[in-house]
Protein backbone atom coordinates (compact mmCIF):
# COMPACT_ATOMS: atom_id res chain seq x y z
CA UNK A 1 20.29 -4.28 -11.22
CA UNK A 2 21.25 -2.75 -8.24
CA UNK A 3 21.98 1.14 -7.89
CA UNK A 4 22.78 3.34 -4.51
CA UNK A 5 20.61 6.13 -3.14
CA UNK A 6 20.48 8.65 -0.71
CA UNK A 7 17.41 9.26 1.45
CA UNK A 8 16.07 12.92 0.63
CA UNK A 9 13.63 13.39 3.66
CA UNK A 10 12.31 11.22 6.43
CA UNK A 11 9.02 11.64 8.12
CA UNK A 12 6.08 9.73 10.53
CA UNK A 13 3.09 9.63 9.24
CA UNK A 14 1.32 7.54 11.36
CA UNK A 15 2.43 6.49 15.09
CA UNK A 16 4.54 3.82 13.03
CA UNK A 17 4.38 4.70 9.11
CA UNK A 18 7.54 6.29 8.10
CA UNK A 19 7.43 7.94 5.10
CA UNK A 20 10.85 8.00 2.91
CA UNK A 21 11.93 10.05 -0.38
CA UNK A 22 14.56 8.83 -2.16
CA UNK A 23 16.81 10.13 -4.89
CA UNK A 24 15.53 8.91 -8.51
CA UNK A 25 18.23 7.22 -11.12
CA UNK A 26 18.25 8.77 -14.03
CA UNK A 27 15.82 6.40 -16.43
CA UNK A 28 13.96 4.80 -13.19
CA UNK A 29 10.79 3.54 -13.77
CA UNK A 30 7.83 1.90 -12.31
CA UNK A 31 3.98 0.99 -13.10
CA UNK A 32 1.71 2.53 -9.97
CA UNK A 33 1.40 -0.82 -7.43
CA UNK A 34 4.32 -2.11 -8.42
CA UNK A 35 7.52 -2.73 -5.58
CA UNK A 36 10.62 -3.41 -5.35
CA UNK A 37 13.56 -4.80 -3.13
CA UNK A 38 15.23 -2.05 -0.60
CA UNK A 39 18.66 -2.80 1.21
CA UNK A 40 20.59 -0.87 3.76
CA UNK A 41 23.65 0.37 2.46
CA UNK A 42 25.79 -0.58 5.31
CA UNK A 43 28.20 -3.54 6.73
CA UNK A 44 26.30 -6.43 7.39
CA UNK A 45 22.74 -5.30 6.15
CA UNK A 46 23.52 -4.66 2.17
CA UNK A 47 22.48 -8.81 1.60
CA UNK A 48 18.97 -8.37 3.46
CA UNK A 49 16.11 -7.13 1.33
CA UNK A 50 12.63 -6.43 2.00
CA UNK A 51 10.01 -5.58 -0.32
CA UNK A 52 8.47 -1.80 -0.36
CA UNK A 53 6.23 -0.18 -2.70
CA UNK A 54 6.30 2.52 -4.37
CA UNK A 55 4.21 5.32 -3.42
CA UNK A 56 5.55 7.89 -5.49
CA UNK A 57 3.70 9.12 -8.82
CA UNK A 58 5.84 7.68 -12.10
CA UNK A 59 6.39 11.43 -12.91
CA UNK A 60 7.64 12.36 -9.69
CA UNK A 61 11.33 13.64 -9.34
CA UNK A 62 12.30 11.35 -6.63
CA UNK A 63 10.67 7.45 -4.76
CA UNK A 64 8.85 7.65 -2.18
CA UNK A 65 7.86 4.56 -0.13
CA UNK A 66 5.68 4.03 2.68
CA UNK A 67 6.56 1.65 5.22
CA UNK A 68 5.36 0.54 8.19
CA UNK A 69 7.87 0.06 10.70
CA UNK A 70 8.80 -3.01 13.37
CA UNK A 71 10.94 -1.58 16.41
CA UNK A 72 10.52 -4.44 18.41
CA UNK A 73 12.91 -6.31 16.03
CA UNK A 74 16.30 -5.66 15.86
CA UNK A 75 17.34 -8.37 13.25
CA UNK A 76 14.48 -6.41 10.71
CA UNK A 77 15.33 -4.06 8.13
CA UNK A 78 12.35 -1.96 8.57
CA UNK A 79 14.00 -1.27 12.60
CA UNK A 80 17.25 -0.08 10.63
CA UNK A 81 15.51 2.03 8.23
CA UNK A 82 13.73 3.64 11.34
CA UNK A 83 17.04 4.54 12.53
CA UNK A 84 18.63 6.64 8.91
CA UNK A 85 18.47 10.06 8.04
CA UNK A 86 18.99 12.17 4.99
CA UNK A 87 21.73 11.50 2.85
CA UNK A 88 22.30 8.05 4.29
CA UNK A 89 21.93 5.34 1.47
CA UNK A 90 20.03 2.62 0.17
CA UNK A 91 20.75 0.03 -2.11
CA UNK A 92 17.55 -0.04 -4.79
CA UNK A 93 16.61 -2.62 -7.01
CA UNK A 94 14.86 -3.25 -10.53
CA UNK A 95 10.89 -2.57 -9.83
CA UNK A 96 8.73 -5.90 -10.40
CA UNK A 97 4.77 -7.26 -9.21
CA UNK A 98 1.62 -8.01 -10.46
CA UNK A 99 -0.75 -5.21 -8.86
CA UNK A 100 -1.59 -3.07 -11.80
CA UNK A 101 -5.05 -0.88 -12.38
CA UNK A 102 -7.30 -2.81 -14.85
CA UNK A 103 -10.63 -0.83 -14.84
CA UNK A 104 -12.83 0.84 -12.57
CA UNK A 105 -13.33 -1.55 -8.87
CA UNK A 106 -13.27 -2.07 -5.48
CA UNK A 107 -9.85 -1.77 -3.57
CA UNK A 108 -9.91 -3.81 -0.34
CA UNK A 109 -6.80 -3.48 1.82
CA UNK A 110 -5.51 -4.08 4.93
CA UNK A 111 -3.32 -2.15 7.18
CA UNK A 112 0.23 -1.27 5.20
CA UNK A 113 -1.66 -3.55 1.97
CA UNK A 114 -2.67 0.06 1.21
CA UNK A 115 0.20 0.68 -0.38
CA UNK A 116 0.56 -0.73 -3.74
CA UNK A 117 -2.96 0.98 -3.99
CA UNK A 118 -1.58 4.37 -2.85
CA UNK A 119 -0.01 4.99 -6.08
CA UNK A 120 -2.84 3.79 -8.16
CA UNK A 121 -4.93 6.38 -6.55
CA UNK A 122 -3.22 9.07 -6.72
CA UNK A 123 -2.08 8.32 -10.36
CA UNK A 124 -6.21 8.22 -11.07
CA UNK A 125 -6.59 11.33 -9.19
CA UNK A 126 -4.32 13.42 -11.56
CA UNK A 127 -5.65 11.92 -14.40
CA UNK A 128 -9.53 12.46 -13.54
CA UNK A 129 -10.22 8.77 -13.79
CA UNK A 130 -11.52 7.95 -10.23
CA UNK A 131 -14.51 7.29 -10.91
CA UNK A 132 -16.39 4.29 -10.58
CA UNK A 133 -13.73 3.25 -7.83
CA UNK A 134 -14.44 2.77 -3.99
CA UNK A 135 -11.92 1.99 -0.88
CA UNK A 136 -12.46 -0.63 1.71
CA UNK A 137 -9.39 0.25 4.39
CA UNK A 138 -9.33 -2.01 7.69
CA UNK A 139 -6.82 -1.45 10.50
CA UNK A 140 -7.01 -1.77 13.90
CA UNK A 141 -7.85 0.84 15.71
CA UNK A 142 -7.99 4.83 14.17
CA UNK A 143 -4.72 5.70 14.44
CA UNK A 144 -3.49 3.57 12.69
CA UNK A 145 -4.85 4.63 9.34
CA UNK A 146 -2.19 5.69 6.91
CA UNK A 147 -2.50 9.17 4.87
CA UNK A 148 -6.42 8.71 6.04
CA UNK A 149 -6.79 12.28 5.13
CA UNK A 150 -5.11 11.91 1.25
CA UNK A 151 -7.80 9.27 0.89
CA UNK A 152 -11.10 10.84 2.11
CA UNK A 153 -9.57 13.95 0.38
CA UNK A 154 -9.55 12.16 -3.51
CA UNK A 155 -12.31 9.25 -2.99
CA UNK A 156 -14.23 11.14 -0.32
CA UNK A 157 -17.48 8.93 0.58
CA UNK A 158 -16.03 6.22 -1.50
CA UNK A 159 -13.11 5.71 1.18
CA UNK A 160 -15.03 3.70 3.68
CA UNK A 161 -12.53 3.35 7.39
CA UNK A 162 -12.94 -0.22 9.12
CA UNK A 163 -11.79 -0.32 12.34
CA UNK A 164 -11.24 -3.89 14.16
CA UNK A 165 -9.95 -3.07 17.46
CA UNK A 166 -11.09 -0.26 18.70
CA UNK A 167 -14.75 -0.39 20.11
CA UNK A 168 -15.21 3.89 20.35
CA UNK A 169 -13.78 4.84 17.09
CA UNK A 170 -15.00 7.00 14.96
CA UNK A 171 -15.17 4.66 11.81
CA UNK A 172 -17.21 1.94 10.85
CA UNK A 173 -16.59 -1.26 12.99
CA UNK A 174 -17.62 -4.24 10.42
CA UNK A 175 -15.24 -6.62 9.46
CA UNK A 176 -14.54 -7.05 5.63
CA UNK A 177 -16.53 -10.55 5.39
CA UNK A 178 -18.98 -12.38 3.65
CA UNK A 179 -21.53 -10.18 5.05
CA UNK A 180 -20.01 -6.82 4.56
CA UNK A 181 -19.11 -7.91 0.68
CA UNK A 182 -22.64 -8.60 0.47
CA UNK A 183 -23.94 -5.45 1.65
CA UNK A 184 -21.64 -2.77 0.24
CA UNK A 185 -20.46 -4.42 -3.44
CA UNK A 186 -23.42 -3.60 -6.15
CA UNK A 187 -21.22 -5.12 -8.72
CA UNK A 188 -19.55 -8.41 -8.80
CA UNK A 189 -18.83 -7.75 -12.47
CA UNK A 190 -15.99 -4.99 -11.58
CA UNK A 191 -12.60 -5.23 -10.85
CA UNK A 192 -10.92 -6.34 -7.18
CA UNK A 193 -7.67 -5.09 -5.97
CA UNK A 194 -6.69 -7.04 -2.97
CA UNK A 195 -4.29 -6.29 -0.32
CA UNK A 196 -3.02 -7.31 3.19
CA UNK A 197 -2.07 -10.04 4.99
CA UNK A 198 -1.78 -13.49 3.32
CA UNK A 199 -4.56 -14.69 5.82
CA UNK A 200 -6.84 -11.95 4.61
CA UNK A 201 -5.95 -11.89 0.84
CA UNK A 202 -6.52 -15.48 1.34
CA UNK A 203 -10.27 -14.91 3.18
CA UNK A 204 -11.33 -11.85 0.77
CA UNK A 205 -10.40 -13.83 -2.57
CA UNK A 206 -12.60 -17.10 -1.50
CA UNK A 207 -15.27 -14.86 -0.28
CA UNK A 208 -15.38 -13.40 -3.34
CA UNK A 209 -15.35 -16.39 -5.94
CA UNK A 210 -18.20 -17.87 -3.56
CA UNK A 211 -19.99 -14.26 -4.38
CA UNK A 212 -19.79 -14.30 -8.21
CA UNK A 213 -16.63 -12.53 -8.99
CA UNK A 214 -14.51 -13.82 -11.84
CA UNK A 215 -10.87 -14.71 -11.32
CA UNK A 216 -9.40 -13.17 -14.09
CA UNK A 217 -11.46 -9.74 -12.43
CA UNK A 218 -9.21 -10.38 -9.23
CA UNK A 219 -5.66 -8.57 -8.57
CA UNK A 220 -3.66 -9.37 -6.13
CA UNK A 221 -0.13 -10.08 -5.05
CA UNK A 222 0.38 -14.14 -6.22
């Protein structure tokens, strides 16, 4: 189903993260990691559709989504959504995916694969249930760490900042490999949320069958 919505507020979060609110249909509703297909309501773009999650609570009165955005290409949809303001529209579709919170875990993401888990953690947060949880977050260098401050805030030393291209930054400089997994996981028994690139996602989920950790204990975007 397709309905039309206006954009409520705009704002940069990150040198290139643009935070959007959108109005909510009446009877919307979403699981926390779960996306969903975003058009731009005008000539020529309403037929191209990109995923986005949702990075709004399920209780919240409008959608919020967190996208990264490409300027260098013009064909892109995340370039046009760069360019709206409020009250300019956006075609929104049904919500659908398979990242859902199972149990208590490790959340390995990188750059904008943050997202899905963005809602998840914040959903935990108001509920009390964070527990037991921990956050491996790479990006390049440290600016490029999205809501970096929400995160530390809610998981504080469980948030652990990777940081792959930037030799002076502030954060931990490992890369989130064989070696890593082995020194920071105690528990190959919990749950994995996995998100990033399909090279990575890829990587992480073979590292981690090789380490011990079931399948079925393994979430990710198939």
């Amino acid at each position: 189903m397709e309905t039309i919505v206006n954009i409520l507020s705009t704002r940069y979060i990150t040198h290139n993260v643009k935070q959007f609110r959108l109005q909510k249909p009446a009877g919307f509703s979403f699981t926390p990691g779960q996306a969903t297909e975003l058009s731009v309501n005008r000539p020529g773009w309403k037929d191209k559709k990109n995923p986005f999650t949702f990075t709004s609570l399920t209780d919240d009165p409008y959608l919020e989504f967190t996208i990264k955005i490409y300027p260098d290409s013009d064909e892109g949809v995340t370039n046009q959504l760069s360019k709206l303001a409020v009250g300019d529209e956006l075609i929104l579709r049904d919500a659908w995916g398979a990242i859902e919170y199972k149990g208590p875990g490790y959340f390995i993401a990188g750059g904008a694969g943050i997202t899905p888990f963005i809602a998840i953690l914040r959903y935990l947060n108001k509920q009390g249930k964070l527990a037991g949880n921990k956050l491996f977050f790479s990006n390049k260098t440290d600016k490029d760490i999205i809501l970096a401050d929400e995160l530390k805030s809610m998981l504080g030393p469980e948030a652990v900042f990777l940081i792959s291209g930037q030799k002076d930054s502030v954060h931990d400089t490992r890369r989130i490999d064989e070696t890593f997994l082995k020194a920071e996981v105690s528990d190959f028994t919990k749950h994995f949320y996995v998100c990033g690139p399909d090279a990575m996602v890829e990587q992480i989920n073979s590292i981690l069958a090789r380490l011990g950790a079931s399948a079925d204990l393994v979430v990710f975007e198939r």
